[in-house]
PDB file of N, CA and C in Angstrom:
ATOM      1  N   UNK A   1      -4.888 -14.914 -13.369  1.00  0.00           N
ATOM      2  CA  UNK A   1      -5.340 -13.705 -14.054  1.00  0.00           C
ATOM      3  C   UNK A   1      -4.124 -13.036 -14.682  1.00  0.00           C
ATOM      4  N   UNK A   2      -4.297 -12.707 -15.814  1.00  0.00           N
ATOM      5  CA  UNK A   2      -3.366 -11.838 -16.479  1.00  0.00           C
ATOM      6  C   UNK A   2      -2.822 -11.000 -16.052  1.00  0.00           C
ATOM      7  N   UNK A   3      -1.657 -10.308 -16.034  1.00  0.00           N
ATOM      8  CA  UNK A   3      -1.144  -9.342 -15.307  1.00  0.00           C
ATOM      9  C   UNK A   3      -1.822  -7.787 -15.926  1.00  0.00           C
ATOM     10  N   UNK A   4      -2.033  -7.924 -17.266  1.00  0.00           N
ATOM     11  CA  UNK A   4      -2.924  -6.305 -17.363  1.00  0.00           C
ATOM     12  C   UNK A   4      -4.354  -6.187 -16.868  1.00  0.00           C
ATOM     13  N   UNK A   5      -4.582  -7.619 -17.104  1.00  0.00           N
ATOM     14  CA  UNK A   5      -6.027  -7.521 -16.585  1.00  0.00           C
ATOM     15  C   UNK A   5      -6.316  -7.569 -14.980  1.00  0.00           C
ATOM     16  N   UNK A   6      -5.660  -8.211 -14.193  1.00  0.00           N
ATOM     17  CA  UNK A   6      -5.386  -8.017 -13.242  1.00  0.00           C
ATOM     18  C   UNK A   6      -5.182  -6.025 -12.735  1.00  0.00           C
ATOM     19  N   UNK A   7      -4.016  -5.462 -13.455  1.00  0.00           N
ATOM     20  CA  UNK A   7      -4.209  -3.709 -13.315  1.00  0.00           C
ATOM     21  C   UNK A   7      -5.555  -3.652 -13.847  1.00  0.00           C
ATOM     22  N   UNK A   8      -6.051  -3.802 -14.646  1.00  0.00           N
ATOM     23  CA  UNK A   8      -7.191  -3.024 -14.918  1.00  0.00           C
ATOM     24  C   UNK A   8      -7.730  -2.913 -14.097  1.00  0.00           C
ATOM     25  N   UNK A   9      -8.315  -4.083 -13.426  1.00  0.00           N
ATOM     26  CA  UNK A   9      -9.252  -4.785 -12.348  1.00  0.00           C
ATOM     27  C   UNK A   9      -8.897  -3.894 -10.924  1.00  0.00           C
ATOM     28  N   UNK A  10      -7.996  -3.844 -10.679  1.00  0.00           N
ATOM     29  CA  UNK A  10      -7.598  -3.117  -9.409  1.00  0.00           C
ATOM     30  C   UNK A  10      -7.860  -1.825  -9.514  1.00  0.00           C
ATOM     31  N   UNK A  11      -7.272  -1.007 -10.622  1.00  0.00           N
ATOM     32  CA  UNK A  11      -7.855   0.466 -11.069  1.00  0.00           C
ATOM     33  C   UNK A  11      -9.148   0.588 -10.815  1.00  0.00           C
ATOM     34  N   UNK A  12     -10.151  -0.393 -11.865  1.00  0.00           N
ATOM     35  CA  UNK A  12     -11.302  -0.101 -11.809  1.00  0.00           C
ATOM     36  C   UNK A  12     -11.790  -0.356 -10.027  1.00  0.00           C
ATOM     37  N   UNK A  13     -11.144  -0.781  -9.158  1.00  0.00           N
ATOM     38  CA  UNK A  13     -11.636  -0.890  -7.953  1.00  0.00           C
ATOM     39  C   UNK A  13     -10.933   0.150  -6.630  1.00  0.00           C
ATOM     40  N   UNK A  14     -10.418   1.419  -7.768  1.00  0.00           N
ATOM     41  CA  UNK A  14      -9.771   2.156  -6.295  1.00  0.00           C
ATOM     42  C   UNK A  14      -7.913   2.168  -6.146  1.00  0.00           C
ATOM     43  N   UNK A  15      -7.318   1.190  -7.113  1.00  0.00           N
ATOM     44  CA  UNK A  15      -5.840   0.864  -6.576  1.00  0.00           C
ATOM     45  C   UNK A  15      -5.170   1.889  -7.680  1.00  0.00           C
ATOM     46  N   UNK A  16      -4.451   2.762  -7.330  1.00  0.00           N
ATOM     47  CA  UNK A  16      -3.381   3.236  -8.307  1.00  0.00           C
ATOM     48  C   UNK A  16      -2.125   3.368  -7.988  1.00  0.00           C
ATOM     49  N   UNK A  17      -1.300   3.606  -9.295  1.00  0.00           N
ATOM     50  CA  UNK A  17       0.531   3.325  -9.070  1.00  0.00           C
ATOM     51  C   UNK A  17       0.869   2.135  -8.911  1.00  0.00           C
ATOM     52  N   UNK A  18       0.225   1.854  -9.497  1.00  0.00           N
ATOM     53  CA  UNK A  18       0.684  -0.186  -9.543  1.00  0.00           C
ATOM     54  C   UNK A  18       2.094  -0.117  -9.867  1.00  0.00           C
ATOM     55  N   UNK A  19       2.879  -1.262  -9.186  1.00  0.00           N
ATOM     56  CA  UNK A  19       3.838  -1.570  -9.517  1.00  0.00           C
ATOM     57  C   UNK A  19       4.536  -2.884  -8.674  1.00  0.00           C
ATOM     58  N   UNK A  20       5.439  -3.186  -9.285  1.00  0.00           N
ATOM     59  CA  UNK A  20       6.143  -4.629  -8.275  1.00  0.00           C
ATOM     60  C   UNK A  20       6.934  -3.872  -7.494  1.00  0.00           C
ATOM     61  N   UNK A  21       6.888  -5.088  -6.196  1.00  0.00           N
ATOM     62  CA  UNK A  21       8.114  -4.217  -5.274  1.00  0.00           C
ATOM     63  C   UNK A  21       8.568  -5.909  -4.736  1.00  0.00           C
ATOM     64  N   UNK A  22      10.039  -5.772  -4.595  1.00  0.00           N
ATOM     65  CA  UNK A  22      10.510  -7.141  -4.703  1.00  0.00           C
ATOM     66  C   UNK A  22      10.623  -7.581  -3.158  1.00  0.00           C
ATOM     67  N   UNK A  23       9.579  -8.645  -2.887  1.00  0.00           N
ATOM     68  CA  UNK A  23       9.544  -9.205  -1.612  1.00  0.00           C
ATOM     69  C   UNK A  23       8.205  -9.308  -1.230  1.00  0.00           C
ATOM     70  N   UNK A  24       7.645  -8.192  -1.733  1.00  0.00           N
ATOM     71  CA  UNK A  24       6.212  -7.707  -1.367  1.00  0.00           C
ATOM     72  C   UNK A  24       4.778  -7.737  -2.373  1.00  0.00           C
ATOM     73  N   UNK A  25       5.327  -7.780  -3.820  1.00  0.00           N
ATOM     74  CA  UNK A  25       4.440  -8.651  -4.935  1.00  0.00           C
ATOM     75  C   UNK A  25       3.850  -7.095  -5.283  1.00  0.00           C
ATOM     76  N   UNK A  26       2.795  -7.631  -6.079  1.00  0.00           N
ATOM     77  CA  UNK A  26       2.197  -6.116  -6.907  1.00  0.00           C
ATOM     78  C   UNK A  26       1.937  -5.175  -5.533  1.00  0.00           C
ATOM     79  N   UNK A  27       1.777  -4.105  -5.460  1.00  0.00           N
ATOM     80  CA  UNK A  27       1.263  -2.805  -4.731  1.00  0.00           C
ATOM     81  C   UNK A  27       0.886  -1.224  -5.398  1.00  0.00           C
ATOM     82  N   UNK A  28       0.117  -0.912  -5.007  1.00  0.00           N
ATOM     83  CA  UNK A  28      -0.184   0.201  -5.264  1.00  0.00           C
ATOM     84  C   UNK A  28      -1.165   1.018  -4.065  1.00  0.00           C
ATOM     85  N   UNK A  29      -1.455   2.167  -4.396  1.00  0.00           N
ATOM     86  CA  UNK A  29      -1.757   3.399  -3.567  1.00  0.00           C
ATOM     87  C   UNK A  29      -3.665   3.497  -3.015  1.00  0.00           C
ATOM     88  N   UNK A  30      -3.595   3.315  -2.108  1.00  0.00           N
ATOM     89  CA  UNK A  30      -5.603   3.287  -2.273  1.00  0.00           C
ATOM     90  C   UNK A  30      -5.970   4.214  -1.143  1.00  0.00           C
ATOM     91  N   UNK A  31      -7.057   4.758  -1.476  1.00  0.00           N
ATOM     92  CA  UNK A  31      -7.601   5.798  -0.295  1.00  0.00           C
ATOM     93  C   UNK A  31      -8.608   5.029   0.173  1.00  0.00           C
ATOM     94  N   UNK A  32      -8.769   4.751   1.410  1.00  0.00           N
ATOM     95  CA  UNK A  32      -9.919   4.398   2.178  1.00  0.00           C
ATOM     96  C   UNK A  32     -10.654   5.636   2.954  1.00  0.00           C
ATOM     97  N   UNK A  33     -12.090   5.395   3.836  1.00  0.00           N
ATOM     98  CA  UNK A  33     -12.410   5.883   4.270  1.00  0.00           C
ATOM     99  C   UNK A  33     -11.637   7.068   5.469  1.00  0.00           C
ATOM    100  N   UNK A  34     -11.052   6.941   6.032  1.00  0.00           N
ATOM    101  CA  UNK A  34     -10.265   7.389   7.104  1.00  0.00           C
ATOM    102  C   UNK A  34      -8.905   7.321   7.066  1.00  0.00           C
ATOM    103  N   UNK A  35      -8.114   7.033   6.247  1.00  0.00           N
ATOM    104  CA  UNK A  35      -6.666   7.065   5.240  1.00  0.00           C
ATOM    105  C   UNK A  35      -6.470   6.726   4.534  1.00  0.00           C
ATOM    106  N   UNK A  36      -5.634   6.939   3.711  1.00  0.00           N
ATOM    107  CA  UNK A  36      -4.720   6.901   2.341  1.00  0.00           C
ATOM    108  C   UNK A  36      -3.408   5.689   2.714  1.00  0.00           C
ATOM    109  N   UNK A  37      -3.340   4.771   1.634  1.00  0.00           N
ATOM    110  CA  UNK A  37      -2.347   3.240   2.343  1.00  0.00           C
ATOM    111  C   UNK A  37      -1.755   2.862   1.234  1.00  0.00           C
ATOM    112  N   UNK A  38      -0.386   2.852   1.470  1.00  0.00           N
ATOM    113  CA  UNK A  38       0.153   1.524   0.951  1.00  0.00           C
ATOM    114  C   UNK A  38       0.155   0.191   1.218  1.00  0.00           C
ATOM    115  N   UNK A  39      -0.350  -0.517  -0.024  1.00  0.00           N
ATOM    116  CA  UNK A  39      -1.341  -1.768  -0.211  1.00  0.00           C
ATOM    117  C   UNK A  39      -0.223  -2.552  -0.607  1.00  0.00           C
ATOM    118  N   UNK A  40       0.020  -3.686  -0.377  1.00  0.00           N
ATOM    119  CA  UNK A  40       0.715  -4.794  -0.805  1.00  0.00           C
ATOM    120  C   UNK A  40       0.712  -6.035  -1.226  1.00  0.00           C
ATOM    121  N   UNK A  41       0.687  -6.886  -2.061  1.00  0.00           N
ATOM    122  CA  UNK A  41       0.337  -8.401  -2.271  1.00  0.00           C
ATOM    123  C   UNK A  41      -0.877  -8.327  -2.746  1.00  0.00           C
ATOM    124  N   UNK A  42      -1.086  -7.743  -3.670  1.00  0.00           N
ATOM    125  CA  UNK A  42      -2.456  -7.226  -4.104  1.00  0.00           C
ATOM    126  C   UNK A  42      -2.843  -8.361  -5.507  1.00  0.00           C
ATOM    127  N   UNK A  43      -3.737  -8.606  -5.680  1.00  0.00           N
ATOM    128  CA  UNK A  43      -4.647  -9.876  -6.288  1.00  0.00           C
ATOM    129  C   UNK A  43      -5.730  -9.642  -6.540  1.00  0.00           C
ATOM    130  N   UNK A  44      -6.424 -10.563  -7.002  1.00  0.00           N
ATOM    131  CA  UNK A  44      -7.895 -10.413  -7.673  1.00  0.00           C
ATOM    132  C   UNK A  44      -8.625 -10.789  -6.533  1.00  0.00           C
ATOM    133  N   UNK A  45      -8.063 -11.411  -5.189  1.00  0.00           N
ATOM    134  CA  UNK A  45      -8.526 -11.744  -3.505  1.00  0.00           C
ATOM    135  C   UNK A  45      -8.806 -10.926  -3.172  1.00  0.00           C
ATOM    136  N   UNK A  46      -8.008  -9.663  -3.274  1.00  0.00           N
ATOM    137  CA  UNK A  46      -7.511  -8.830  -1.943  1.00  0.00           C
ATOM    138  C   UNK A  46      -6.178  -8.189  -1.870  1.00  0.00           C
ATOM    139  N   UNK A  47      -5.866  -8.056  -0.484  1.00  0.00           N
ATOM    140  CA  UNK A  47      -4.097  -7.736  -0.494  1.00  0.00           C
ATOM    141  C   UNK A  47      -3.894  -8.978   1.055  1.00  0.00           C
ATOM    142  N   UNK A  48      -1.928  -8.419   0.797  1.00  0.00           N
ATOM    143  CA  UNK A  48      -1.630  -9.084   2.134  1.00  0.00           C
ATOM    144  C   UNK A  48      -1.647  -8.311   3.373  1.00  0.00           C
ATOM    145  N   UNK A  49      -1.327  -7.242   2.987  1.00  0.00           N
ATOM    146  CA  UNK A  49      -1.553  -5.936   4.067  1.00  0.00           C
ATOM    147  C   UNK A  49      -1.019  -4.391   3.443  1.00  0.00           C
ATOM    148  N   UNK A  50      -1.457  -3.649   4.597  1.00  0.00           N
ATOM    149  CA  UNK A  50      -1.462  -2.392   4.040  1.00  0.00           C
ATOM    150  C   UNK A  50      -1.314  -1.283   5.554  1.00  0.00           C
ATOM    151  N   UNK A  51      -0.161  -0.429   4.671  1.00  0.00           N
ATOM    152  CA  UNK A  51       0.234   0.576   6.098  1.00  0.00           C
ATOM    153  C   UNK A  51      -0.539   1.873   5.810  1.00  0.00           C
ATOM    154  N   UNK A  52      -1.043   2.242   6.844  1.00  0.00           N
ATOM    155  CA  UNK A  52      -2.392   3.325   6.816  1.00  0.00           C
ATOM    156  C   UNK A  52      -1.419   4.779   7.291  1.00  0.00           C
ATOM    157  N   UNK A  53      -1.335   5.798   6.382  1.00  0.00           N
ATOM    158  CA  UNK A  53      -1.269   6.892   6.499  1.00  0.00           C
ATOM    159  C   UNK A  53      -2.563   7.675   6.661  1.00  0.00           C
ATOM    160  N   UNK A  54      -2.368   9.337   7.513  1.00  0.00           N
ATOM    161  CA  UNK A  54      -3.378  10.319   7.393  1.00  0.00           C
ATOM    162  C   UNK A  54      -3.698  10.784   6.013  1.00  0.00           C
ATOM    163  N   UNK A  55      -4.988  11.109   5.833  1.00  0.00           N
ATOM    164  CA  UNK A  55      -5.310  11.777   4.550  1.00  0.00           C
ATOM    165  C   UNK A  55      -4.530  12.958   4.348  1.00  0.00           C
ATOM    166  N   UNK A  56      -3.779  13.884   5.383  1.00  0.00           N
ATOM    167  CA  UNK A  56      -3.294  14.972   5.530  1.00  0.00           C
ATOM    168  C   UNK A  56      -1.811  14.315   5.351  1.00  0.00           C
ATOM    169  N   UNK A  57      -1.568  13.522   5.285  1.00  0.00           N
ATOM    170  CA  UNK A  57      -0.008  13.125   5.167  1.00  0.00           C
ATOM    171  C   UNK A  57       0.451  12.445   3.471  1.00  0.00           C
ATOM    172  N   UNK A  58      -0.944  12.649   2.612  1.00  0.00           N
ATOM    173  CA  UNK A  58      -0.380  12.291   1.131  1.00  0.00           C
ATOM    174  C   UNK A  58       1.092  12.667   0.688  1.00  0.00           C
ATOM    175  N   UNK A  59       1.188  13.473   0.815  1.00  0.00           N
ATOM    176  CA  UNK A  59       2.827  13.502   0.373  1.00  0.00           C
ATOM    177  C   UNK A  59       4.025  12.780   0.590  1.00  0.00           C
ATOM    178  N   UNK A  60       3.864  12.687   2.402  1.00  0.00           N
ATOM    179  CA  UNK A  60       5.046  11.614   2.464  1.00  0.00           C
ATOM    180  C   UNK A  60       4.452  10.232   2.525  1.00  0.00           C
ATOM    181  N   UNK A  61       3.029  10.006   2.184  1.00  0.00           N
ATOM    182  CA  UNK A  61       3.117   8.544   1.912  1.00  0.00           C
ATOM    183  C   UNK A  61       3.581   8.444   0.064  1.00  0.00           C
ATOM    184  N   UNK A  62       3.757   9.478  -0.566  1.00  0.00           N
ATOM    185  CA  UNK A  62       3.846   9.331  -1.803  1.00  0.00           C
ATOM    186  C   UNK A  62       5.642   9.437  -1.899  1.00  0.00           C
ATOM    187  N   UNK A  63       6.386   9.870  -0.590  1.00  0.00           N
ATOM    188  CA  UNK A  63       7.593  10.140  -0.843  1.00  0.00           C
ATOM    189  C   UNK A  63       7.844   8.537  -0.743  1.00  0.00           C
ATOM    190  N   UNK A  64       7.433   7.644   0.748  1.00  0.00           N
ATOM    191  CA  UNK A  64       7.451   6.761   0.991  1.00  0.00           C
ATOM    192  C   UNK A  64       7.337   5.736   0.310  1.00  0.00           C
ATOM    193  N   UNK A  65       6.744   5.320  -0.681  1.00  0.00           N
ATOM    194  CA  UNK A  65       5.775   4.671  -1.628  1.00  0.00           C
ATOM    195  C   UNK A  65       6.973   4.605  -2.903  1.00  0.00           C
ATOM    196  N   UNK A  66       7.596   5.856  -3.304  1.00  0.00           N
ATOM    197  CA  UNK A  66       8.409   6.043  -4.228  1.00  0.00           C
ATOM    198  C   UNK A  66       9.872   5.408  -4.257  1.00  0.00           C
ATOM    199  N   UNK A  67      10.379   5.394  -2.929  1.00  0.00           N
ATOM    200  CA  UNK A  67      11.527   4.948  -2.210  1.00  0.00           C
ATOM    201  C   UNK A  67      11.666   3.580  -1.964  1.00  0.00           C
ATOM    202  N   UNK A  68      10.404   2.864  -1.340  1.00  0.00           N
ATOM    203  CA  UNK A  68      10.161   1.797  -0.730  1.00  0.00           C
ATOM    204  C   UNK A  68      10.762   0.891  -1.412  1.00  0.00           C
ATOM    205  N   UNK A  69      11.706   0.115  -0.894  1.00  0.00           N
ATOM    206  CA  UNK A  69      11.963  -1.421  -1.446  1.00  0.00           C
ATOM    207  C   UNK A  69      11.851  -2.606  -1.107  1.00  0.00           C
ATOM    208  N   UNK A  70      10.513  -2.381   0.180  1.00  0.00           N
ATOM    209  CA  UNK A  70      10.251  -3.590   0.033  1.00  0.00           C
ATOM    210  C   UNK A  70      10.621  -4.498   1.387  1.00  0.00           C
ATOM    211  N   UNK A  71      11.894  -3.608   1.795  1.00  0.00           N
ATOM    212  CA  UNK A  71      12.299  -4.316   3.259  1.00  0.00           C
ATOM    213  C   UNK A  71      11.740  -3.434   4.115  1.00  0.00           C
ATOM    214  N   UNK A  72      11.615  -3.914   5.417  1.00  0.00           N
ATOM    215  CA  UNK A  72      11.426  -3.813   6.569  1.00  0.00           C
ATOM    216  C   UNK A  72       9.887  -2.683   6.257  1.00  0.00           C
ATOM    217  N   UNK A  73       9.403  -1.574   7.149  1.00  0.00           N
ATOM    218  CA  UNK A  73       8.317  -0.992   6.818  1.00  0.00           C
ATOM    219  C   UNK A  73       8.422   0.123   6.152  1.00  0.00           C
ATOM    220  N   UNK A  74       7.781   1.369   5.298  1.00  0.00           N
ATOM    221  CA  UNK A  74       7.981   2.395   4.247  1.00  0.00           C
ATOM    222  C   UNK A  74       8.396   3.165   5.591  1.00  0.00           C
ATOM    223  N   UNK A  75       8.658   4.443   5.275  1.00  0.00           N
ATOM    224  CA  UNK A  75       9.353   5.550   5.894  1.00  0.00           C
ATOM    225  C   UNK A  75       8.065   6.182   6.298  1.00  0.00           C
ATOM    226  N   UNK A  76       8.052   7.491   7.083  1.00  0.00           N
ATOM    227  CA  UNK A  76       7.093   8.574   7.000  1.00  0.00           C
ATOM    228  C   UNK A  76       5.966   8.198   8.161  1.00  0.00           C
ATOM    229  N   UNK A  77       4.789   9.020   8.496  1.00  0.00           N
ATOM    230  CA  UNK A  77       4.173   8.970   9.936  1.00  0.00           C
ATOM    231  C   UNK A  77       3.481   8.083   9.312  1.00  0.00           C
ATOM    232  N   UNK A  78       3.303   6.903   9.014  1.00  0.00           N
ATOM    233  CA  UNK A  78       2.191   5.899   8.765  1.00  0.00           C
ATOM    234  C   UNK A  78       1.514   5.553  10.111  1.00  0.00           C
ATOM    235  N   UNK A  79       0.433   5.131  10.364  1.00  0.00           N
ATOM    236  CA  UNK A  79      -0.148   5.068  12.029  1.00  0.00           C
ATOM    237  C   UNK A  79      -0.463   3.327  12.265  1.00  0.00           C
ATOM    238  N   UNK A  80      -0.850   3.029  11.005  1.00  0.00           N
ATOM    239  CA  UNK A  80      -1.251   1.339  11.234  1.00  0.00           C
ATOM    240  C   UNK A  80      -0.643   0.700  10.263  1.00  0.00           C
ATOM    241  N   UNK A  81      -0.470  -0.645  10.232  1.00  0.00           N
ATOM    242  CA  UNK A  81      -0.181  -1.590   9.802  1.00  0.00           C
ATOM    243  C   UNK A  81      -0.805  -2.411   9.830  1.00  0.00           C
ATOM    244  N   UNK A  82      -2.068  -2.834   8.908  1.00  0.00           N
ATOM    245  CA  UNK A  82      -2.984  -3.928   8.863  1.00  0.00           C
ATOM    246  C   UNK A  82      -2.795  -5.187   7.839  1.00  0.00           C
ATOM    247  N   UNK A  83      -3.172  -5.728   8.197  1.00  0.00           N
ATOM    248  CA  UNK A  83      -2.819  -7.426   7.877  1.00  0.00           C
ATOM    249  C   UNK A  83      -3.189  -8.517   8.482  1.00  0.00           C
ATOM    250  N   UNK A  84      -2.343  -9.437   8.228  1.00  0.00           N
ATOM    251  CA  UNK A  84      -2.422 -10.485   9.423  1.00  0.00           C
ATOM    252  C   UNK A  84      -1.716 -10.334  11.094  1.00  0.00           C
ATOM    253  N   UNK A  85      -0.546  -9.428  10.366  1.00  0.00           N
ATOM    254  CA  UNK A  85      -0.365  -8.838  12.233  1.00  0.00           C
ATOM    255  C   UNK A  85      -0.438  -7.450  12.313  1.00  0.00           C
ATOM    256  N   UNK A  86      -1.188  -7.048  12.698  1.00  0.00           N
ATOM    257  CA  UNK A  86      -1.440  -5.399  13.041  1.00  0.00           C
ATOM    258  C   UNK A  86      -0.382  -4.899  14.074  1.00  0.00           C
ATOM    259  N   UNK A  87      -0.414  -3.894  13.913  1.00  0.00           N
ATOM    260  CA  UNK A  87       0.928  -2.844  14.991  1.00  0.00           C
ATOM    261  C   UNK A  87       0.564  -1.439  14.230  1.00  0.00           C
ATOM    262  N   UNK A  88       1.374  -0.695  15.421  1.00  0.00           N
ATOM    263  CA  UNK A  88       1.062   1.163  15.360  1.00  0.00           C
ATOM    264  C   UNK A  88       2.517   0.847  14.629  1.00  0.00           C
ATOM    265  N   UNK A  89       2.661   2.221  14.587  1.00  0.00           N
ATOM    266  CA  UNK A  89       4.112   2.873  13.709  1.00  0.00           C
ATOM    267  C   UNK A  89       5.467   3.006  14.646  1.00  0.00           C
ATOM    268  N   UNK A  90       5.758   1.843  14.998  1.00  0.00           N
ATOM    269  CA  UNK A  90       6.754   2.221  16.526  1.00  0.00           C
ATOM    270  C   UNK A  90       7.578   3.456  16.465  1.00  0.00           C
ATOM    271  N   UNK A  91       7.655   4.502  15.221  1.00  0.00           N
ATOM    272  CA  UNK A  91       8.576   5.883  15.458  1.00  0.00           C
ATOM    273  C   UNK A  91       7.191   7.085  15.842  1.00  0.00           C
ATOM    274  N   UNK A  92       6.245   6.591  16.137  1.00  0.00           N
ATOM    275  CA  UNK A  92       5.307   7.722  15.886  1.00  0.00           C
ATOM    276  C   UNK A  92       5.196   7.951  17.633  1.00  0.00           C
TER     277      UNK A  92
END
């Protein structure tokens, strides 16, 4: 899939702030039911995983999100880490 069409496709399904992050492939910002996440490895599939912030914590997942490069996990109270291996936020 094309890479704009590909953004479109994700927009039209909820994903915004697309962008590459090197290690971690396209990502962008999505609100789910019960938090707000940074999404990663994102495709016309799916993603590879995604770290779940509070709806009340938009800001520093947006500080987080802005900063992020990609190594190790984003900054800020994120609570989950879903994927293929799930874990809590070991600073929380």
């Amino acid at each position: 899939m094309e890479d704009d069409v590909l953004k479109a496709y994700l927009e039209e399904n909820g994903y915004y702030h697309l962008k590459e992050i090197p290690g971690r492939g396209l990502c962008g910002v999505r609100t789910f039911m019960y938090t707000i996440a940074i999404v990663y490895g994102l495709d016309k599939e799916g993603y590879v995983g995604r770290y779940c912030y509070p709806h009340e914590n938009a800001k520093d997942l947006a500080l987080a999100y802005l900063i992020w490069d990609g190594v190790d996990d984003p900054i800020g109270p994120w609570v989950k880490h879903k994927g293929e291996i799930e874990y809590s936020n070991p600073n929380n």
